[in-house]
C-alpha atoms as a PDB file:
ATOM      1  CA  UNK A   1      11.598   4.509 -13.845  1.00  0.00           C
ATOM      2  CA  UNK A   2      10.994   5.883 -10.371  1.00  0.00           C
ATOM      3  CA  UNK A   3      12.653   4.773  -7.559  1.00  0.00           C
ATOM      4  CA  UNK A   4      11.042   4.651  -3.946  1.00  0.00           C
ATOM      5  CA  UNK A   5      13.332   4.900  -1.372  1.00  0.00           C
ATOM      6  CA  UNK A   6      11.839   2.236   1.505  1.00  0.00           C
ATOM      7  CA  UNK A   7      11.900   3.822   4.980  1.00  0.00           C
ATOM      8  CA  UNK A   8      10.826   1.623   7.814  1.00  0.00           C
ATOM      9  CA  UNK A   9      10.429   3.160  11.543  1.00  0.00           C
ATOM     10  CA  UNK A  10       9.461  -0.365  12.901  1.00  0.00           C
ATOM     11  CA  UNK A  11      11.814  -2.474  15.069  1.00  0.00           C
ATOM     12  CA  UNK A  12      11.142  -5.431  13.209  1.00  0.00           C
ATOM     13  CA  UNK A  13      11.286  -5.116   9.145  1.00  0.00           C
ATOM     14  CA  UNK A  14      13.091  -7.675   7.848  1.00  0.00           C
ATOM     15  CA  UNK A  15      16.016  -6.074   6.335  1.00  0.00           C
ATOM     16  CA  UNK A  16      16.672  -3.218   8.656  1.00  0.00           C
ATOM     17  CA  UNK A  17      14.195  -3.463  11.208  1.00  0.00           C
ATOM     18  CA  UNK A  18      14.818  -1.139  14.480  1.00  0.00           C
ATOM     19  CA  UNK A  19      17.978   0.987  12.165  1.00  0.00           C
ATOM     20  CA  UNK A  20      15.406   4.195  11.933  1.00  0.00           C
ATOM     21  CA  UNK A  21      12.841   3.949  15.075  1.00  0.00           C
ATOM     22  CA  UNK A  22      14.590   7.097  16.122  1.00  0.00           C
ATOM     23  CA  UNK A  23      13.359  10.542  14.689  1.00  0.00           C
ATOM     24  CA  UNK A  24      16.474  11.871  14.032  1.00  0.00           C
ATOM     25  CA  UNK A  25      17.768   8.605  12.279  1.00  0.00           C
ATOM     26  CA  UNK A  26      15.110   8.042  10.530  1.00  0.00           C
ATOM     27  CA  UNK A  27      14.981  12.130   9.148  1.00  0.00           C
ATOM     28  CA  UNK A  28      18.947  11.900   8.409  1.00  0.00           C
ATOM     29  CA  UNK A  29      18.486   8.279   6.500  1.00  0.00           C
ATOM     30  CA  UNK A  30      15.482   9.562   4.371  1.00  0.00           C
ATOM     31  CA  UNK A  31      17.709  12.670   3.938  1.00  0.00           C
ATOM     32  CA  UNK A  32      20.709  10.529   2.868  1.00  0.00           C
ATOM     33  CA  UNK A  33      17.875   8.618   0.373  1.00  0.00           C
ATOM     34  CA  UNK A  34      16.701  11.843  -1.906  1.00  0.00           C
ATOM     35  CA  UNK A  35      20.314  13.351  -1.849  1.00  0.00           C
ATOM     36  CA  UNK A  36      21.181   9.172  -3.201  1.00  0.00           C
ATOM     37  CA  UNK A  37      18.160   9.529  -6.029  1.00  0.00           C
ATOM     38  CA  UNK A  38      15.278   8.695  -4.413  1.00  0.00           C
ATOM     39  CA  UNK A  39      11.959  10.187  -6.044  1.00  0.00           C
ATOM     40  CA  UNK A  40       9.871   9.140  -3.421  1.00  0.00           C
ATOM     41  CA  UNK A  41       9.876   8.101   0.296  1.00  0.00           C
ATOM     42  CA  UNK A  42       7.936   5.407   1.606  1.00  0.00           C
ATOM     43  CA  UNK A  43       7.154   5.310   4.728  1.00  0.00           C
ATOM     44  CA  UNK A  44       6.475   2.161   7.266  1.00  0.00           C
ATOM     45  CA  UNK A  45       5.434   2.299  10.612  1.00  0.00           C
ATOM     46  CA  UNK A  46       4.502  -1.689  10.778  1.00  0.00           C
ATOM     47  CA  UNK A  47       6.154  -5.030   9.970  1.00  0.00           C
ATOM     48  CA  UNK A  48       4.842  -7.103   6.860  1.00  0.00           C
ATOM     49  CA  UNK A  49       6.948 -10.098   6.807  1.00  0.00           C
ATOM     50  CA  UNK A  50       5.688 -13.406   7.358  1.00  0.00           C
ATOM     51  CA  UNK A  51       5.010 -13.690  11.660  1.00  0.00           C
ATOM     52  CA  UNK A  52       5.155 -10.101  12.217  1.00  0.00           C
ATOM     53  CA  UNK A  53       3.342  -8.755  15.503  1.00  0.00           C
ATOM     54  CA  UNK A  54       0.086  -6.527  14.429  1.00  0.00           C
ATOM     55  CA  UNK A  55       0.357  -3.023  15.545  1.00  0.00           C
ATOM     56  CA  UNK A  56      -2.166  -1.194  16.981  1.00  0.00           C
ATOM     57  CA  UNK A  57      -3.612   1.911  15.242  1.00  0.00           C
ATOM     58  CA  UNK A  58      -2.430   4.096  17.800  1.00  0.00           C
ATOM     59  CA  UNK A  59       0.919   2.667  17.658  1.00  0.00           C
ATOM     60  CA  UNK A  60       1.705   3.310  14.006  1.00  0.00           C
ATOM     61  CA  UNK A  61       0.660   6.561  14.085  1.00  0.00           C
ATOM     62  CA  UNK A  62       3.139   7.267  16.598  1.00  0.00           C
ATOM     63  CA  UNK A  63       5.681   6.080  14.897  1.00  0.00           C
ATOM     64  CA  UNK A  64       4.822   7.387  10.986  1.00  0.00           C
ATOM     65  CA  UNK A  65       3.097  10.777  12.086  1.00  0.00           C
ATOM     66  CA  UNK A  66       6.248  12.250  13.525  1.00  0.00           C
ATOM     67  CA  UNK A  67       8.522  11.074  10.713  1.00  0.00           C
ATOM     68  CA  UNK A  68       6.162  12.859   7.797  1.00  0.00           C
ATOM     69  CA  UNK A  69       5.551  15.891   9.722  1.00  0.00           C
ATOM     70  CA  UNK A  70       9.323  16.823  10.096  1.00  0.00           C
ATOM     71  CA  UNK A  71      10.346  15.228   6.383  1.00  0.00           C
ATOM     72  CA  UNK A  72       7.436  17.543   4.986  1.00  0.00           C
ATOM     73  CA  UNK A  73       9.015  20.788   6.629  1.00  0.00           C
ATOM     74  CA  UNK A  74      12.241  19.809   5.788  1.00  0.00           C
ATOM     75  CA  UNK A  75      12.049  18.129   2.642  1.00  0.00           C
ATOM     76  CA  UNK A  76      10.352  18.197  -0.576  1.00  0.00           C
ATOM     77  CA  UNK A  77      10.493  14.891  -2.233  1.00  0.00           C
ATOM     78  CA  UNK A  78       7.311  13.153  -2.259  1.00  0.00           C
ATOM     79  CA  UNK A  79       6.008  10.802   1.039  1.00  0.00           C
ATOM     80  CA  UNK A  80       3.907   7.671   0.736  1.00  0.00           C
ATOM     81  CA  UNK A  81       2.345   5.901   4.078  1.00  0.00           C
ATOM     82  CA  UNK A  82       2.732   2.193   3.524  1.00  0.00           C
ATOM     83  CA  UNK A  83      -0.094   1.082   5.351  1.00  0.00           C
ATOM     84  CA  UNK A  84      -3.135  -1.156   5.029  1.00  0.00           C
ATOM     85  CA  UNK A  85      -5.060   0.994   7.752  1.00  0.00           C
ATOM     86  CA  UNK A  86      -7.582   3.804   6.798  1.00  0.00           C
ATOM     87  CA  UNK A  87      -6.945   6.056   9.652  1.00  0.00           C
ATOM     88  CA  UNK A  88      -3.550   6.008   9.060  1.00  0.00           C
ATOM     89  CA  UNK A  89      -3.456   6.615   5.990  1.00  0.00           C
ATOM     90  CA  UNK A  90      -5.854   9.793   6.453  1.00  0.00           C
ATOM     91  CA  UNK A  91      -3.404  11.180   9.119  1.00  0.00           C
ATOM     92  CA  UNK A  92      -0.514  10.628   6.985  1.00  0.00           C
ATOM     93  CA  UNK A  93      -1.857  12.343   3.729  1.00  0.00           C
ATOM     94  CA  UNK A  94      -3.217  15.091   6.282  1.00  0.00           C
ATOM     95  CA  UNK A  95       0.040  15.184   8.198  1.00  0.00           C
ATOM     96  CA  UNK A  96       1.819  15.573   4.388  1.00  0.00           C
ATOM     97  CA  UNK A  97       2.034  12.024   2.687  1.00  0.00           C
ATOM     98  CA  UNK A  98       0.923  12.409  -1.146  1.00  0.00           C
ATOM     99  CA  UNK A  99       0.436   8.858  -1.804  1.00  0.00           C
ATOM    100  CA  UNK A 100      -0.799   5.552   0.099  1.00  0.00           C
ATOM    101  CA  UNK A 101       0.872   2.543  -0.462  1.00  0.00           C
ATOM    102  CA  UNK A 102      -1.799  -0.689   0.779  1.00  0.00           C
ATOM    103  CA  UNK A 103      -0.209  -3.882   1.221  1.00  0.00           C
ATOM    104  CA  UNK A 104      -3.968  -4.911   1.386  1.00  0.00           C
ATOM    105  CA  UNK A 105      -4.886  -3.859  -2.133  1.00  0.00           C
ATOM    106  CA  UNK A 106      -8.008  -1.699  -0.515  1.00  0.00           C
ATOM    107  CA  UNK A 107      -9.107  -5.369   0.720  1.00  0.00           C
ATOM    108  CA  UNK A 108      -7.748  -5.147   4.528  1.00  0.00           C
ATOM    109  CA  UNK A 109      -9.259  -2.413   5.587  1.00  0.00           C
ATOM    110  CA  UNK A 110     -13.121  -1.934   4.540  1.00  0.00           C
ATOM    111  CA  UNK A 111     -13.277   2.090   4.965  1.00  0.00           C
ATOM    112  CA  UNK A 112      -9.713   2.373   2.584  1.00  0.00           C
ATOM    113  CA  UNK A 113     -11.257   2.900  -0.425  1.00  0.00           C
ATOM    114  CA  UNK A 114     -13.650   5.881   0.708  1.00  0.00           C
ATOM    115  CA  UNK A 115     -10.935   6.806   2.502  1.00  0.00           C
ATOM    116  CA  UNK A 116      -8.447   6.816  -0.732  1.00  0.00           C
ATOM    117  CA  UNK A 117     -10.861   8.685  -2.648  1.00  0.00           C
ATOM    118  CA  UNK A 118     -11.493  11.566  -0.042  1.00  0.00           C
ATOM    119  CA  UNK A 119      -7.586  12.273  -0.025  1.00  0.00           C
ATOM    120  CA  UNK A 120      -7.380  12.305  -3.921  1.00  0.00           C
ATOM    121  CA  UNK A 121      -3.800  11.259  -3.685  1.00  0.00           C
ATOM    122  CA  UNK A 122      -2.201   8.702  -5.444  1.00  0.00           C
ATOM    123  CA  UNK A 123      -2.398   5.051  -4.363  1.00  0.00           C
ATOM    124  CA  UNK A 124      -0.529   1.722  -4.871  1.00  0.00           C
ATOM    125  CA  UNK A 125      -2.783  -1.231  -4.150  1.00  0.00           C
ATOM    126  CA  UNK A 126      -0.642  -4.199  -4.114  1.00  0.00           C
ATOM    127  CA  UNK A 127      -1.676  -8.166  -5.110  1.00  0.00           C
ATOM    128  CA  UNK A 128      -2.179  -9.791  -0.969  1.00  0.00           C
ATOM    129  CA  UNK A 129      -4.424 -12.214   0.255  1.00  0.00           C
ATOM    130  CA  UNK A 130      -4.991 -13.407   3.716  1.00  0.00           C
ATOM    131  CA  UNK A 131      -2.626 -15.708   5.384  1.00  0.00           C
ATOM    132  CA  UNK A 132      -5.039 -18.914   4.652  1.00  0.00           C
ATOM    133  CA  UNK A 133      -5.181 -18.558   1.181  1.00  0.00           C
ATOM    134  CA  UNK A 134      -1.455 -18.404   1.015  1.00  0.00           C
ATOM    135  CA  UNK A 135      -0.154 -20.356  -2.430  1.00  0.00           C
ATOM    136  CA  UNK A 136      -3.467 -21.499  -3.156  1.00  0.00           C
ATOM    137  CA  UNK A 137      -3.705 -20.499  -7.556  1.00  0.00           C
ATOM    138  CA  UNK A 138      -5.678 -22.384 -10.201  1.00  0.00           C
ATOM    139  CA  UNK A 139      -3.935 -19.861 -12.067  1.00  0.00           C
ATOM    140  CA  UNK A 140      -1.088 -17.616 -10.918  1.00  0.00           C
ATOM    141  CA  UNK A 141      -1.057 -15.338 -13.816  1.00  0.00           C
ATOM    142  CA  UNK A 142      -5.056 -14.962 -14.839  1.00  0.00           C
ATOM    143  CA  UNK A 143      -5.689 -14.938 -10.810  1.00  0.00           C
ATOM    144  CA  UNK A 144      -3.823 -12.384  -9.744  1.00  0.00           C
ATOM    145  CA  UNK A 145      -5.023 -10.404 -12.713  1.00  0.00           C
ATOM    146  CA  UNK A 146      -8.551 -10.926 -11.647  1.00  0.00           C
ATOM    147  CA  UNK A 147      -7.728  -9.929  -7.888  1.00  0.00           C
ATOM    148  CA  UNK A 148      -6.186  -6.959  -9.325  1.00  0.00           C
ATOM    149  CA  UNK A 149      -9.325  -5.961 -10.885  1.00  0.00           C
ATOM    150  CA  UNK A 150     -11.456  -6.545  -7.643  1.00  0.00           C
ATOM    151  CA  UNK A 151      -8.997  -4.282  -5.817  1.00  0.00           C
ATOM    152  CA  UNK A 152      -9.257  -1.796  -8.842  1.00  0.00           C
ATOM    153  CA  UNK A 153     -12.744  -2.156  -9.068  1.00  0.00           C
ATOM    154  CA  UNK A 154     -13.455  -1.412  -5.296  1.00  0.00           C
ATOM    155  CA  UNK A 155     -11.352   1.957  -5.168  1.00  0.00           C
ATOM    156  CA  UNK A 156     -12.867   2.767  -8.133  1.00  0.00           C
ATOM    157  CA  UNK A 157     -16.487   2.630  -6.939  1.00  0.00           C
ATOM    158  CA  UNK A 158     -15.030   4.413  -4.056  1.00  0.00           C
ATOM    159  CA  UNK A 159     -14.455   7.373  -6.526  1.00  0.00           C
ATOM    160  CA  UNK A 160     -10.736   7.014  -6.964  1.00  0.00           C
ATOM    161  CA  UNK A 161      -9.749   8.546 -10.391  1.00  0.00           C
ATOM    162  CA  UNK A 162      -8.628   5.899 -12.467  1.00  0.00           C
ATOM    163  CA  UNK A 163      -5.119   8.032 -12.855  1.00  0.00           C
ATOM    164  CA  UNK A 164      -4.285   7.759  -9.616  1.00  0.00           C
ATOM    165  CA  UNK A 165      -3.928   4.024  -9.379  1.00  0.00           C
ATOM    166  CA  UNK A 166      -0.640   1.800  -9.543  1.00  0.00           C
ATOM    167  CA  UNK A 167      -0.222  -1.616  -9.009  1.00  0.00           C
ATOM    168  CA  UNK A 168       2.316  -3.474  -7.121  1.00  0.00           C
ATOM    169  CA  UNK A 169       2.103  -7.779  -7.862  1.00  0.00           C
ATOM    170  CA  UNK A 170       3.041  -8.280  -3.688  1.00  0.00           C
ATOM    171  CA  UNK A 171       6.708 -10.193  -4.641  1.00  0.00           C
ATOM    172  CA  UNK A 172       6.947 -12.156  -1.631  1.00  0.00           C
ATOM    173  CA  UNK A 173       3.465 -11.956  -0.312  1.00  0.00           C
ATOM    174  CA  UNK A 174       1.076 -15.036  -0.302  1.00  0.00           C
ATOM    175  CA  UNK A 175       2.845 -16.654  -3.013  1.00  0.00           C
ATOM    176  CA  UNK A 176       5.808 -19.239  -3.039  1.00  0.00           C
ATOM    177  CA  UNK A 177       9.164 -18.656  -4.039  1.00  0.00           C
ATOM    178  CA  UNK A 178       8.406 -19.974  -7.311  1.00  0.00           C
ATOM    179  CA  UNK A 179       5.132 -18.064  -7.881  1.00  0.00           C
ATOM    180  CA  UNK A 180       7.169 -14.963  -6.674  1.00  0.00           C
ATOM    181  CA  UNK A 181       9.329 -15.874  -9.634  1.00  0.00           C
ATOM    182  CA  UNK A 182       6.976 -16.931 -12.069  1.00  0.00           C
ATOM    183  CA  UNK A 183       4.820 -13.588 -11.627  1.00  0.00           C
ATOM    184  CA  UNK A 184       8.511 -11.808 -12.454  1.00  0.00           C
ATOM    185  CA  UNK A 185       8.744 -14.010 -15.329  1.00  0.00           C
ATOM    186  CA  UNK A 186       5.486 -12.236 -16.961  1.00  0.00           C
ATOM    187  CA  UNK A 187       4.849  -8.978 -15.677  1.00  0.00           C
ATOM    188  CA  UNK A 188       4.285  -8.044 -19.551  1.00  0.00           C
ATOM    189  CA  UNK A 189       0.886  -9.677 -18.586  1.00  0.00           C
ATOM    190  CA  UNK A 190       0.059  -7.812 -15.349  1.00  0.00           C
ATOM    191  CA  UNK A 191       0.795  -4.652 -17.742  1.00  0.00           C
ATOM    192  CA  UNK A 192      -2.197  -5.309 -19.875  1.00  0.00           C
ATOM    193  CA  UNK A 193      -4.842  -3.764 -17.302  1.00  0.00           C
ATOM    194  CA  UNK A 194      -3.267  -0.487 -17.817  1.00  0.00           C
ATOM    195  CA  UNK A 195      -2.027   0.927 -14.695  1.00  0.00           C
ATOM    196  CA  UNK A 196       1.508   1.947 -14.136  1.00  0.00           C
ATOM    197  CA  UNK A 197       3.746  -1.080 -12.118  1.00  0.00           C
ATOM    198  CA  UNK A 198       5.862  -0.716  -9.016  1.00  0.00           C
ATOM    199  CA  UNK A 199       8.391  -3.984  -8.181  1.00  0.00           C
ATOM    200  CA  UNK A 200       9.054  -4.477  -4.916  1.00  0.00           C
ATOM    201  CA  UNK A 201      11.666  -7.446  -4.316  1.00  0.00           C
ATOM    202  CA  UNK A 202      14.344  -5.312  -2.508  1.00  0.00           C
ATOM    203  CA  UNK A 203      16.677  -7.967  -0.080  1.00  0.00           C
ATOM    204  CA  UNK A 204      13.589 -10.778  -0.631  1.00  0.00           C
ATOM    205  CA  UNK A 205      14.149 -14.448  -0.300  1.00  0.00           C
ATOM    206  CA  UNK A 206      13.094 -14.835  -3.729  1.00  0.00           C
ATOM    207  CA  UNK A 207      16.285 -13.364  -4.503  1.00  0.00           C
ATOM    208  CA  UNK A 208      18.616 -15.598  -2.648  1.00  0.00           C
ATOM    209  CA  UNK A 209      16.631 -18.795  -5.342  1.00  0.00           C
ATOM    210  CA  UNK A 210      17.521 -16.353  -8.743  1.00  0.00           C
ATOM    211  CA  UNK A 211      20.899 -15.994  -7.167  1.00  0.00           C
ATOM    212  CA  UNK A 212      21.258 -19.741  -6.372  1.00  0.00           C
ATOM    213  CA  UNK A 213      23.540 -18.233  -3.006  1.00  0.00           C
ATOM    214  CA  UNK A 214      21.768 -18.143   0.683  1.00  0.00           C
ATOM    215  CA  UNK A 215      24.437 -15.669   1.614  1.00  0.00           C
ATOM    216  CA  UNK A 216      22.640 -12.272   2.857  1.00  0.00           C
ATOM    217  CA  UNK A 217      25.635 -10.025   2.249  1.00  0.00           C
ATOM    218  CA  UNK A 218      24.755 -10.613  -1.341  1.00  0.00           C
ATOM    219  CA  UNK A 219      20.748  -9.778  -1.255  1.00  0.00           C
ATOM    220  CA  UNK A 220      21.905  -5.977  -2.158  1.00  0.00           C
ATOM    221  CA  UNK A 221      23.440  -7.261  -5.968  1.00  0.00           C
ATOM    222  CA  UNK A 222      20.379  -9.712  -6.419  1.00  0.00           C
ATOM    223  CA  UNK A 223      18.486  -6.657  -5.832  1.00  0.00           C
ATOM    224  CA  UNK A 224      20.229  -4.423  -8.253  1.00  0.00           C
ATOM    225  CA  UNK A 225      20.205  -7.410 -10.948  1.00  0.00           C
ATOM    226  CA  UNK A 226      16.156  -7.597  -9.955  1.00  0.00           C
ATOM    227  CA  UNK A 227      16.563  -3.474 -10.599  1.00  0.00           C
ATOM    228  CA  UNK A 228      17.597  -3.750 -14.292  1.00  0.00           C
ATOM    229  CA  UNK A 229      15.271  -6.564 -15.008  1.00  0.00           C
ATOM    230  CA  UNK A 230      12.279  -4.666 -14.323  1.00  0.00           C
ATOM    231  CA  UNK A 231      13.946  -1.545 -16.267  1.00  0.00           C
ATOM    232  CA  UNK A 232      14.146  -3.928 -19.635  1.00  0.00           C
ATOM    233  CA  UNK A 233      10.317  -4.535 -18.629  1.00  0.00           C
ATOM    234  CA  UNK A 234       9.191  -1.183 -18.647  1.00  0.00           C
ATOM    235  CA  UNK A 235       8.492  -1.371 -14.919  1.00  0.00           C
ATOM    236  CA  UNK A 236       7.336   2.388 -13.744  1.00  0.00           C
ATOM    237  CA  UNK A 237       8.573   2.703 -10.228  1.00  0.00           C
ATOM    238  CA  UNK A 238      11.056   0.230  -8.018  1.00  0.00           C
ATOM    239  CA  UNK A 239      11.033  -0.152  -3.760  1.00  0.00           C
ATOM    240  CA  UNK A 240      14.319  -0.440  -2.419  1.00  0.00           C
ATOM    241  CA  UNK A 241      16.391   0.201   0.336  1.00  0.00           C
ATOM    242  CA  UNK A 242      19.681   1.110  -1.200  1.00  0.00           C
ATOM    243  CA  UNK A 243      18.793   4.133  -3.302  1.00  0.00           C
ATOM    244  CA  UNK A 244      22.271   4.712  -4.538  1.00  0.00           C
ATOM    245  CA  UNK A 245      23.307   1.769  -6.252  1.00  0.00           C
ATOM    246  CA  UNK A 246      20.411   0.874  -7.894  1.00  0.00           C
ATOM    247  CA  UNK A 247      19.735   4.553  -9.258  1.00  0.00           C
ATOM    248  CA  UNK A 248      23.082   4.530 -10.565  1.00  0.00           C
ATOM    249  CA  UNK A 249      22.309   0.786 -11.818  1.00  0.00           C
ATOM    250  CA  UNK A 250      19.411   2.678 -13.831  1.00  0.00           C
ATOM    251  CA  UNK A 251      21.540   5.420 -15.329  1.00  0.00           C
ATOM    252  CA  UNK A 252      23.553   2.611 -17.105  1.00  0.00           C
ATOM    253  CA  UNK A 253      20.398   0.988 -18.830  1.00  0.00           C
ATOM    254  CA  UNK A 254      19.314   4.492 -19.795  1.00  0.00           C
ATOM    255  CA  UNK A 255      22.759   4.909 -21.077  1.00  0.00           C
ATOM    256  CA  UNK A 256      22.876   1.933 -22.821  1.00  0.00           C
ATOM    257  CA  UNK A 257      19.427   1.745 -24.221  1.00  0.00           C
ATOM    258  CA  UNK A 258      20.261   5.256 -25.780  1.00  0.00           C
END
């Protein structure tokens, strides 16, 4: 299992929103990340969580471009751009990103698939919908399957290689707490289209219902308990924010699966 260390350079994320807007803070925490485990670093220039501000274009870029250019030179882990925006994406992988994480699933933006396929790199295309269709399943399960395979099916007429794909089921993202927990419940059937997973519940208020407990100092455990549930899965990769403790969370199921 991979772990992505989550980098946002936005003032407004929900868990550490504004922390790494500066250059140097935001180098130095990525930094801290890869010497903590990370395999990857994904980067955000723009908020996702429910009410965020869009950002322009122009905006983002000034905020992710700078970030990848000096991590490139200085580092030489692996960058994703967690974006939903073609022309960011482009700049990023140009700039020195090797993989493009869409919150949109290749659905937000129209030129992201051509534009995924001209960069060759890797891509995550992650299970979203637009805010009015929030909630709104016949079937959880055999629908997000089937918007999975539109999203697959687009970047693959794009001329994405079918290795390059990974797919993240959006914990948190136009769902309800308890479709957030009932797509956890059976990611063995997300599995069966054939693409490597990535789980993303890192600090998410689907958390604080499997922990029964509001209290925020304890998102960090729920998220290390989320960690080794999607190990016993077979989960491929895991987004989080503290790198350390659930790498080291990770070494014990290795350990004790051996």
């Amino acid at each position: 299992m991979k772990v992505i260390g989550i980098l946002n350079v936005n003032p407004d994320s929900f868990s550490d929103g504004g922390k790494y807007v500066d250059i140097e803070k935001a180098v130095a925490h990525a930094k801290q990340m890869v010497a903590d485990g990370a395999d990857i670093i994904d980067i955000g220039g723009e908020s996702t969580k429910p009410g965020a501000d869009p950002v322009s274009i122009e905006e983002e870029l000034a905020r992710v471009i700078p970030v990848i250019k000096r991590l490139k030179e200085e580092m030489d882990v692996p960058i994703s751009i967690d974006t939903y925006k073609a022309e960011v994406a482009r700049q990023a992988v140009v700039t020195g990103a090797s993989m493009i994480n869409d919150v949109g699933g290749a659905k937000f933006d129209p030129d992201m698939p051509k534009v995924m396929a001209e960069l060759g790199v890797k891509v995550i295309l992650m299970h979203n919908r637009p805010l009015s269709d929030f909630g709104v399943y016949e079937n959880l399960i055999l629908d997000v399957k089937q918007e999975f395979k539109a999203s697959i099916d687009l970047v693959l007429q794009a001329g994405v290689k079918d290795e390059k794909i990974i797919l993240d089921p959006g914990i948190g993202f136009a769902k309800t707490i308890d479709q957030n927990i009932e797509l956890m419940r059976n990611l063995s059937e997300l599995q069966t289209l054939g693409y490597p997973l990535l789980l993303g519940v890192s600090k998410k208020g689907t958390l604080r219902e499997l922990m029964e407990d509001d209290e925020k100092s304890l998102l960090g455990i729920g998220t290390i308990a989320a960690t080794c549930y999607a190990y016993t899965q077979g989960i491929d990769y895991i987004r989080v924010h503290d790198v350390k403790e659930n790498k080291r969370a990770i070494q014990v199921m290795k350990n004790l699966s051996m």
